[in-house]
Protein backbone atom coordinates (compact mmCIF):
# COMPACT_ATOMS: atom_id res chain seq x y z
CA UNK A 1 242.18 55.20 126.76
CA UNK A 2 238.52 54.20 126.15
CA UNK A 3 235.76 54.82 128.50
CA UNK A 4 236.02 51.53 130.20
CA UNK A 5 239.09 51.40 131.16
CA UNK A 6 238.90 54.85 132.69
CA UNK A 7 236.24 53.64 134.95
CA UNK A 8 238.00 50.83 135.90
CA UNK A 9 241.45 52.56 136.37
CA UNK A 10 239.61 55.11 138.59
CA UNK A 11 237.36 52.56 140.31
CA UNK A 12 234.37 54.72 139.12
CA UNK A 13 232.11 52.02 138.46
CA UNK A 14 229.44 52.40 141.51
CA UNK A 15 229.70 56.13 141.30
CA UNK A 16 229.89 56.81 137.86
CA UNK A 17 225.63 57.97 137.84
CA UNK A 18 226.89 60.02 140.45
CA UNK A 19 228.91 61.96 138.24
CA UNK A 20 226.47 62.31 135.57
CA UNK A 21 222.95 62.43 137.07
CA UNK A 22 221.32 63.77 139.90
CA UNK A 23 217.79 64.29 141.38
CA UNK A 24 215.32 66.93 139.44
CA UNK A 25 213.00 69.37 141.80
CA UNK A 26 210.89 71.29 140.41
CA UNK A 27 209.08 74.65 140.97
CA UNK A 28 205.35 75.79 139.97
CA UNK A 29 203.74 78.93 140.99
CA UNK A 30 200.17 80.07 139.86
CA UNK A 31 198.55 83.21 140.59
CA UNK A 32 195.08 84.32 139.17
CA UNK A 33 192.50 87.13 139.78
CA UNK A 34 189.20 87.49 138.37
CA UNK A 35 185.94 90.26 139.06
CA UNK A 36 183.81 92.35 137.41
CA UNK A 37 180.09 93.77 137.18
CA UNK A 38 177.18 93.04 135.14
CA UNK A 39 178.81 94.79 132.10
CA UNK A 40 182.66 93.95 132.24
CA UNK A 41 184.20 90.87 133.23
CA UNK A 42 188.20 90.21 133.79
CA UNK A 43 190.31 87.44 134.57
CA UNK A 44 194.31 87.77 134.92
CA UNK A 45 196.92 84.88 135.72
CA UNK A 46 200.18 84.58 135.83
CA UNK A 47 202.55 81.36 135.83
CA UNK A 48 206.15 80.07 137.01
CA UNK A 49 207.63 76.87 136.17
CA UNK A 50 211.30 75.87 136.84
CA UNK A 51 212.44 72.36 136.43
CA UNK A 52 216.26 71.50 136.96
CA UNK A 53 216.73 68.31 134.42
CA UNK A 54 218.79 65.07 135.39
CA UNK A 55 221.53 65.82 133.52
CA UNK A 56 223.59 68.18 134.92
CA UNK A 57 223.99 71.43 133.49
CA UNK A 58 220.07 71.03 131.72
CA UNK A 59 216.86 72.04 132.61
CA UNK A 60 213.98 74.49 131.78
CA UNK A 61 212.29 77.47 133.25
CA UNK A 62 209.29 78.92 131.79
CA UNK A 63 207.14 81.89 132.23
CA UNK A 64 203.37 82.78 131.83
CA UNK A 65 200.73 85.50 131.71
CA UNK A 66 196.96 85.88 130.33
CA UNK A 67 194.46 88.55 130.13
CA UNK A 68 190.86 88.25 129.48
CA UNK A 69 188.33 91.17 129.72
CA UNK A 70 184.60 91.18 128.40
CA UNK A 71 182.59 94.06 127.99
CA UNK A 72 179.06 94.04 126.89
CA UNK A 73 177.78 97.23 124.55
């Protein structure tokens, strides 16, 4: 049976998106910290990202992190 006349057989023309795509939140966090004194310096951050992708069964989640310290001799 080809694809089009499974859709029609099972009325799935209106719906058929439906079936197949959907509606993609996504998800960011950010956190950061930075200090010091005249001689050292530091920043710190850290990162979240979560997307769920259109497709079902796809999407992509990442993490993050960074570290910067100065010191002056």
């Amino acid at each position: 049976m080809l694809a089009w006349q499974i859709i029609k057989k099972f009325d799935l023309k209106a719906n058929l998106a439906d079936y197949v795509f959907r509606q993609a939140p996504t998800q960011s966090h950010d956190v950061s910290i930075r200090g010091g004194n005249e001689k050292t310096r530091f920043y710190a951050s850290w990162g979240y990202f979560q997307q769920e992708g259109i497709l079902r069964n796809s999407g992509t989640e990442r993490y993050s992190f960074r570290l910067n310290l100065d010191q002056q001799l």
